[in-house]
N, C-alpha and C. Protein backbone atom coordinates (compact mmCIF):
# COMPACT_ATOMS: atom_id res chain seq x y z
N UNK A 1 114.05 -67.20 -49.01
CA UNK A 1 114.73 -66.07 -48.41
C UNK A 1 113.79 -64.87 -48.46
N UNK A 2 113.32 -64.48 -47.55
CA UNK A 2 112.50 -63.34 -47.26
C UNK A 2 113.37 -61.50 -47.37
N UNK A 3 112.52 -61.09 -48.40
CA UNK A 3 113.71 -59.71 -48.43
C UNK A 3 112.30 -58.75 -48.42
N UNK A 4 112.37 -57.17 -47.68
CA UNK A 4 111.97 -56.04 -47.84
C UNK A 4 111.93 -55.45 -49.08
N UNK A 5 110.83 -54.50 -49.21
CA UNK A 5 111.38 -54.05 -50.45
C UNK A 5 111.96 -52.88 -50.57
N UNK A 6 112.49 -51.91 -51.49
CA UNK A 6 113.85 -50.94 -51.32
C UNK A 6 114.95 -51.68 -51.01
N UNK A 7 115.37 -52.86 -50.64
CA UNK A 7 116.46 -53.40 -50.66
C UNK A 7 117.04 -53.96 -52.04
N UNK A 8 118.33 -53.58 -51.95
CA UNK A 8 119.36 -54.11 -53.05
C UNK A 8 119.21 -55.59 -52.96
N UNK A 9 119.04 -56.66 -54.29
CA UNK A 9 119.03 -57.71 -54.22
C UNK A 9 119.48 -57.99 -55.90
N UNK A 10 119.72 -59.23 -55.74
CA UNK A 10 120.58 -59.77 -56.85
C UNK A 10 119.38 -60.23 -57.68
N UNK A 11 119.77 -61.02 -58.92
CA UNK A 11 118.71 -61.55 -59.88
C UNK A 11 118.30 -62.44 -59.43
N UNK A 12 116.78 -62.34 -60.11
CA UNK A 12 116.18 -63.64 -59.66
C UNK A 12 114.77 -63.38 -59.08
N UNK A 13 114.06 -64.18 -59.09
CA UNK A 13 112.27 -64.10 -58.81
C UNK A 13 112.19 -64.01 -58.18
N UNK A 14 111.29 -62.43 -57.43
CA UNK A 14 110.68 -62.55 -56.31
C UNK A 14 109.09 -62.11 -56.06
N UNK A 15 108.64 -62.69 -55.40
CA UNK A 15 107.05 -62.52 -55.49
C UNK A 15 106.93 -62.09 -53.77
N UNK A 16 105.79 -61.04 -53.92
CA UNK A 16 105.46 -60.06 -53.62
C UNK A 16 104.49 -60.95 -52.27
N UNK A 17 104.49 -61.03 -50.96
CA UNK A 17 104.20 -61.96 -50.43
C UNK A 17 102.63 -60.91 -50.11
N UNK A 18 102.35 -59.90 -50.16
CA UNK A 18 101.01 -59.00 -50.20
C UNK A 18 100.25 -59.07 -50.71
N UNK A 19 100.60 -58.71 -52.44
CA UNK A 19 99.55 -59.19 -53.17
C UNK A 19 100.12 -59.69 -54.14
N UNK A 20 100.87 -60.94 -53.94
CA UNK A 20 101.17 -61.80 -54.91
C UNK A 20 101.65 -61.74 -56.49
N UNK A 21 102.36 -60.35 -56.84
CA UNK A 21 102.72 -59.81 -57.91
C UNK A 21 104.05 -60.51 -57.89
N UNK A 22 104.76 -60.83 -59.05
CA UNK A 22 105.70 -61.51 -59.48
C UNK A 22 107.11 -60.12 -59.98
N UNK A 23 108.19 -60.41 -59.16
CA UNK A 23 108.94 -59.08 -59.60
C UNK A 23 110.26 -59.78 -60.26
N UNK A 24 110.57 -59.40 -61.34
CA UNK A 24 111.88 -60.48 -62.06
C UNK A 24 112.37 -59.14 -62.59
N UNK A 25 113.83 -59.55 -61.58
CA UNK A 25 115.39 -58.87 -61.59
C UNK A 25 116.01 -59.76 -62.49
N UNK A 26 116.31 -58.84 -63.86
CA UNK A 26 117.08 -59.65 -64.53
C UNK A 26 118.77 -59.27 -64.37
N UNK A 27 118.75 -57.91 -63.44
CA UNK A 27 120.27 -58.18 -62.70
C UNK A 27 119.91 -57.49 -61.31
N UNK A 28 121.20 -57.16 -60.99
CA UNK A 28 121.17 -56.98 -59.31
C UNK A 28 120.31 -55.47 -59.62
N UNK A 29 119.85 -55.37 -58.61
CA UNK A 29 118.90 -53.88 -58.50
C UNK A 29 118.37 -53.90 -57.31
N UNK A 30 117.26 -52.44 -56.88
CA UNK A 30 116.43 -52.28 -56.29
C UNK A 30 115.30 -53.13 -56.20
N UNK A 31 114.29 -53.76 -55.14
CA UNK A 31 112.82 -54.36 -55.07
C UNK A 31 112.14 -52.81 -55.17
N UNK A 32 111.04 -52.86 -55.52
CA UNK A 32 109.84 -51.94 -55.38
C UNK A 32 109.40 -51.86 -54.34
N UNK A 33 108.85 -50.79 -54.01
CA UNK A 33 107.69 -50.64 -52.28
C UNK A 33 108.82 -50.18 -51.56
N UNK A 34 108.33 -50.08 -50.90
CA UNK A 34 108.92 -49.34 -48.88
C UNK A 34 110.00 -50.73 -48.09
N UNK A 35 109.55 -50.27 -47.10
CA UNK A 35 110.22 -51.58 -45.88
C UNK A 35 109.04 -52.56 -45.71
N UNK A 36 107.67 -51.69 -45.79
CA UNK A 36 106.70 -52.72 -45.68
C UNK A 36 106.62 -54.09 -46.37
N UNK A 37 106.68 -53.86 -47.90
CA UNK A 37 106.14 -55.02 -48.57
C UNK A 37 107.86 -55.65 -48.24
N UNK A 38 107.07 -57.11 -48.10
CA UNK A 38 108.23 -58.12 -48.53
C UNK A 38 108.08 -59.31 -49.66
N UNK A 39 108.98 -59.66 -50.10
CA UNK A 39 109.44 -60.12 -50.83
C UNK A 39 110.22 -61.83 -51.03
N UNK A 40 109.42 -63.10 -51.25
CA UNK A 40 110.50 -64.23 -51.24
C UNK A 40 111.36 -64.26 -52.40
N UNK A 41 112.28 -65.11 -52.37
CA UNK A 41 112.85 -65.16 -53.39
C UNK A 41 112.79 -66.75 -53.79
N UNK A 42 111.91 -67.08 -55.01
CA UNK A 42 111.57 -68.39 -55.15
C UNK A 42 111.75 -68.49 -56.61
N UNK A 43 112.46 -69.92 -56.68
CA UNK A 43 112.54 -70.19 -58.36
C UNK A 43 111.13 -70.37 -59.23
N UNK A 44 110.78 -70.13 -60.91
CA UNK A 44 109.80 -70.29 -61.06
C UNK A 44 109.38 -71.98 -60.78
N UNK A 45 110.37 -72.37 -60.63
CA UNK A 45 109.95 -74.41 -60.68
C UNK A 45 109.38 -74.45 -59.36
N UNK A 46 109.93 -73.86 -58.45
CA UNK A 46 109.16 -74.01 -56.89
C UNK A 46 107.72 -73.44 -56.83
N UNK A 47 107.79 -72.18 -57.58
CA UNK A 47 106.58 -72.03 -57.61
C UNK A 47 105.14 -72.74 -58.41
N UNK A 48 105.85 -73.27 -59.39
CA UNK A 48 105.09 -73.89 -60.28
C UNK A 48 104.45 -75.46 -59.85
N UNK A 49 105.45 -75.60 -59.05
CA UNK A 49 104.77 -76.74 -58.15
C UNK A 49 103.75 -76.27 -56.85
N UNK A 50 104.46 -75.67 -56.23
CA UNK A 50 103.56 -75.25 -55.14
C UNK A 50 102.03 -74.59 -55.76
N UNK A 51 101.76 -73.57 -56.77
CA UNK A 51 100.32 -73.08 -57.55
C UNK A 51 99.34 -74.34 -57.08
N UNK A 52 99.49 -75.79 -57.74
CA UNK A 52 98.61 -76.00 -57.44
C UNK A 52 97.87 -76.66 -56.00
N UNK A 53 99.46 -76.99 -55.48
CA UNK A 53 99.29 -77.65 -53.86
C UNK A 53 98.42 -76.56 -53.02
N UNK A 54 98.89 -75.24 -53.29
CA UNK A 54 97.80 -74.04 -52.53
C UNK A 54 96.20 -74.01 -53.24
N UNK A 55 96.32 -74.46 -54.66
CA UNK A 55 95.06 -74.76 -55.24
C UNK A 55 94.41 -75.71 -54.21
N UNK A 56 95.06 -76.98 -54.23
CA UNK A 56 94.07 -77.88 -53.84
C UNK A 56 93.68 -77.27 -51.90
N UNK A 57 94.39 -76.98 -51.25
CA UNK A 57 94.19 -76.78 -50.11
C UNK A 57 92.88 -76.21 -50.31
N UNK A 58 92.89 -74.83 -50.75
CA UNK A 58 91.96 -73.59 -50.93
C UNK A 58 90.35 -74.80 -51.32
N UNK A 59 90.58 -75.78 -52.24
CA UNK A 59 89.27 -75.93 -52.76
C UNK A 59 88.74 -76.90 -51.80
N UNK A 60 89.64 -77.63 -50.65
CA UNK A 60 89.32 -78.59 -50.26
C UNK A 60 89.07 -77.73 -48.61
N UNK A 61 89.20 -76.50 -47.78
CA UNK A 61 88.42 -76.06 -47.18
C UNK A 61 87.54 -74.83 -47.58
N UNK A 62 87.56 -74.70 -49.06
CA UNK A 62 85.78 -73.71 -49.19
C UNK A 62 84.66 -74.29 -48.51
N UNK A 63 84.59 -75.54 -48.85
CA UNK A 63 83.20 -75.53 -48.31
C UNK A 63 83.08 -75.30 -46.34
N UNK A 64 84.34 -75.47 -45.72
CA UNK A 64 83.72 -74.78 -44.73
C UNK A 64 83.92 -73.51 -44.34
N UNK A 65 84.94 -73.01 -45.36
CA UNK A 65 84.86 -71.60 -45.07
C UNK A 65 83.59 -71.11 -45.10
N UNK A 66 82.52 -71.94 -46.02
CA UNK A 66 81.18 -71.03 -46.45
C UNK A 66 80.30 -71.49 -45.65
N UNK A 67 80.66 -72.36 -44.83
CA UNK A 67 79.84 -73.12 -43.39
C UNK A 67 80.26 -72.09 -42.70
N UNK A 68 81.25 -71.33 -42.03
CA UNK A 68 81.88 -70.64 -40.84
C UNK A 68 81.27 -69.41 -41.24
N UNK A 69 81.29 -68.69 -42.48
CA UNK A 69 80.65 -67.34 -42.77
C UNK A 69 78.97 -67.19 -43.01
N UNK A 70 78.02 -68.89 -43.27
CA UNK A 70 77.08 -68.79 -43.07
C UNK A 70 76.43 -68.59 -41.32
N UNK A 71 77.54 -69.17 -40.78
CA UNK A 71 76.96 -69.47 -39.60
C UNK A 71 77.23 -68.30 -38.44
N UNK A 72 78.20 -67.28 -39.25
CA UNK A 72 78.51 -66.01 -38.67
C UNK A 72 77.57 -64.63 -39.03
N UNK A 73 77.25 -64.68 -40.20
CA UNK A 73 75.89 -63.84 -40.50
C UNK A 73 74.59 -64.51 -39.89
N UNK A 74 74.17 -65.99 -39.21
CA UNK A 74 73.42 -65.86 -38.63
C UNK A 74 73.19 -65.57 -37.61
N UNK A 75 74.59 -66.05 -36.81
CA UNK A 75 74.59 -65.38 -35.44
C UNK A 75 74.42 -63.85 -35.18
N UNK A 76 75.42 -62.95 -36.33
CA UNK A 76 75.20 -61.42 -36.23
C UNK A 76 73.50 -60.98 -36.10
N UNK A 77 72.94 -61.84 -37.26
CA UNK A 77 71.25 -61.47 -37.47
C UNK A 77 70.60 -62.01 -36.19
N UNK A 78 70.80 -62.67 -35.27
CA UNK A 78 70.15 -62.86 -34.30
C UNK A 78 70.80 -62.18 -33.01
N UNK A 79 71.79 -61.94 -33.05
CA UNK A 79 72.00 -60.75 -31.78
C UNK A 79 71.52 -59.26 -32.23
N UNK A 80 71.31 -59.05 -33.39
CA UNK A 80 71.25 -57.95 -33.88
C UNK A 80 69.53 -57.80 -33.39
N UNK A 81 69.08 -58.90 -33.50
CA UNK A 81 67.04 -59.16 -33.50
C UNK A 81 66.78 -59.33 -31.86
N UNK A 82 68.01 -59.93 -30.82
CA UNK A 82 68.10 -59.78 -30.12
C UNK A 82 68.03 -58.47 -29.28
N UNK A 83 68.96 -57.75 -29.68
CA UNK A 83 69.38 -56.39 -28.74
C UNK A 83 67.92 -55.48 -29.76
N UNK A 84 67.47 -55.40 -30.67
CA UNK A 84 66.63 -55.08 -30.93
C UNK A 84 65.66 -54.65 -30.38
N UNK A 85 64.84 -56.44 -29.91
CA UNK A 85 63.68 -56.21 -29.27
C UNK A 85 64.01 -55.73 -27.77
N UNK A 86 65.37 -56.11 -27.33
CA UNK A 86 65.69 -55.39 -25.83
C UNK A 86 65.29 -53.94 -25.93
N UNK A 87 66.11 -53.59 -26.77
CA UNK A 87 65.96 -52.12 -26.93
C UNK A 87 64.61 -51.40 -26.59
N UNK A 88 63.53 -52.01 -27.74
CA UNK A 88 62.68 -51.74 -28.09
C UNK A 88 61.57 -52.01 -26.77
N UNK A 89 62.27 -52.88 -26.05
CA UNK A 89 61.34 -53.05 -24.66
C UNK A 89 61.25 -52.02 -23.79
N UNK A 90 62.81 -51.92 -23.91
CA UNK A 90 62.94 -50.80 -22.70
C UNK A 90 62.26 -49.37 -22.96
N UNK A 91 61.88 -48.89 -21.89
CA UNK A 91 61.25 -47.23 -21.95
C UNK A 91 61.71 -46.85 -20.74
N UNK A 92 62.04 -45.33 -20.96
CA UNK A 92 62.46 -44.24 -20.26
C UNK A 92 61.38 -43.38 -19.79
N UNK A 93 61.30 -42.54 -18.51
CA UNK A 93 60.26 -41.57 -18.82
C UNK A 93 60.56 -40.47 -19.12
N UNK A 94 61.95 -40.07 -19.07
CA UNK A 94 62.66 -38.54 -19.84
C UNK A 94 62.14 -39.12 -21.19
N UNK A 95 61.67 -38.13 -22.19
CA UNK A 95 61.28 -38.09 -23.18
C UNK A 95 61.76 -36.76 -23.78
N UNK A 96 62.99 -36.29 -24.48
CA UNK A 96 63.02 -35.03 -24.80
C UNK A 96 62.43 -34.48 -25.72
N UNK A 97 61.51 -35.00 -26.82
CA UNK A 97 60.76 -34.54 -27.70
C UNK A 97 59.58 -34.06 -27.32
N UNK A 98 59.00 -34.89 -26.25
CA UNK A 98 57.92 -34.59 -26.04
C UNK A 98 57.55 -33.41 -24.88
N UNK A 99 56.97 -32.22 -24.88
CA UNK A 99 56.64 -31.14 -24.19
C UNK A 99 55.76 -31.23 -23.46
N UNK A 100 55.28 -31.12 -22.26
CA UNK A 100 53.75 -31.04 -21.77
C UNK A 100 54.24 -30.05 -20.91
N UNK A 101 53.58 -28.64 -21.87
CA UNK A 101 53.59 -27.47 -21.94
C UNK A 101 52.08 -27.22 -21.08
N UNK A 102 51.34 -27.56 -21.71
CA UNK A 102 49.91 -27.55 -20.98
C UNK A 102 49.04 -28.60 -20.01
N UNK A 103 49.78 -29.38 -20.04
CA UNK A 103 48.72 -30.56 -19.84
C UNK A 103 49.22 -30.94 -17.93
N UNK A 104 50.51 -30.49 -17.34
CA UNK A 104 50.68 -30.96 -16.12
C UNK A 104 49.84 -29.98 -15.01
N UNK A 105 49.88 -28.60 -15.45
CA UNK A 105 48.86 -28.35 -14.28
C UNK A 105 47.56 -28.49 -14.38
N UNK A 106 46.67 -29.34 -15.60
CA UNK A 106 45.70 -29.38 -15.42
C UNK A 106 45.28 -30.93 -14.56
N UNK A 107 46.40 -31.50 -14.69
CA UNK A 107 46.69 -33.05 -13.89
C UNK A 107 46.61 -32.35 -12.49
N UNK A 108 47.68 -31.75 -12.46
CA UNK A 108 47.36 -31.36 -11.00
C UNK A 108 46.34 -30.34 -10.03
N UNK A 109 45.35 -30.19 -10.77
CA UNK A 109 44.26 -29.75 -10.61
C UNK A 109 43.46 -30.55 -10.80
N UNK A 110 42.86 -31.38 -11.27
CA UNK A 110 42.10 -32.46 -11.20
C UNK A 110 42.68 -33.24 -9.81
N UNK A 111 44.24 -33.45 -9.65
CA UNK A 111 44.16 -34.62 -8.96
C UNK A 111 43.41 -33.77 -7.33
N UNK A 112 44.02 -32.29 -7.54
CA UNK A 112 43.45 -31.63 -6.13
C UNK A 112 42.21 -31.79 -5.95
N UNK A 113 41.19 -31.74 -7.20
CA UNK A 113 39.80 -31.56 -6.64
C UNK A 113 39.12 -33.10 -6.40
N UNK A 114 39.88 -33.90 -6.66
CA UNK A 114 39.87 -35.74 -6.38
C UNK A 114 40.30 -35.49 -5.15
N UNK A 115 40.90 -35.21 -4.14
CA UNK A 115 41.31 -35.33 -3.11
C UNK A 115 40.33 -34.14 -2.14
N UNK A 116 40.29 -33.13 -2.47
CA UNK A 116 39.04 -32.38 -1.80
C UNK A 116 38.08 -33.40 -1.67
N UNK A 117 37.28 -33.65 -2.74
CA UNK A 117 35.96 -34.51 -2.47
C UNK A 117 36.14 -35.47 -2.17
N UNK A 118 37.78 -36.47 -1.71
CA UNK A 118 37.41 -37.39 -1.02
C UNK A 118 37.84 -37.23 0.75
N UNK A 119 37.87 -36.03 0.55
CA UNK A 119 38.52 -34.97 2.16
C UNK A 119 37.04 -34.54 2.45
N UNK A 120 36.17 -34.78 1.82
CA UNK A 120 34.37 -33.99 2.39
C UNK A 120 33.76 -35.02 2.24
N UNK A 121 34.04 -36.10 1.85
CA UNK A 121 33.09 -37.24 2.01
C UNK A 121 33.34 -38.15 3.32
């Protein structure tokens, strides 16, 4: 039986379906928390059986949980080395750091007197 918490509920075990804290009403009362957290209401024998059935699940897919998270940090590290070198390929010719304060009209003075002397030859 699934209950909120701030709700009035009778005695009896309920565990905290969030973070798994154990709440024992030894008569009718208030649950702890808001509307958010909820609450089952499970005997300790149900639970005491179920501990280790969720044990064994948990140990019997680690190892690919640690296959799925190896194989997800490699993919991140290679799109990451990917867009990288893209990046790093690409060039712009706006450059806002860089000033050429002095250096364009002397380009364009050279390129004029390149074009004179090939206008008299």
């Amino acid at each position: 039986m699934l209950t909120k918490g701030g709700h009035k509920v009778a005695a009896g075990t309920y565990w905290n379906l969030a973070n798994g804290n154990r709440v024992n009403m030894e008569q009718e009362g208030v649950l702890p928390g808001d509307g958010k957290a909820r609450y089952l209401k499970a005997p300790v024998a149900v639970m005491l059986v179920a501990a280790p059935v969720i044990g064994l699940v948990f140990a019997v897919f680690l190892p690919f949980i640690g296959i799925a998270m190896t194989l997800s940090l490699i993919g991140k590290k290679l799109v990451d080395g990917v867009a990288s070198a893209a990046a790093g390929s690409m060039s712009f010719g706006w450059r806002p750091i860089e000033a050429y304060l002095a250096g364009r009209k002397r380009k364009k003075v050279a390129r004029e007197k390149k074009s004179d002397k090939g206008a008299k030859s």
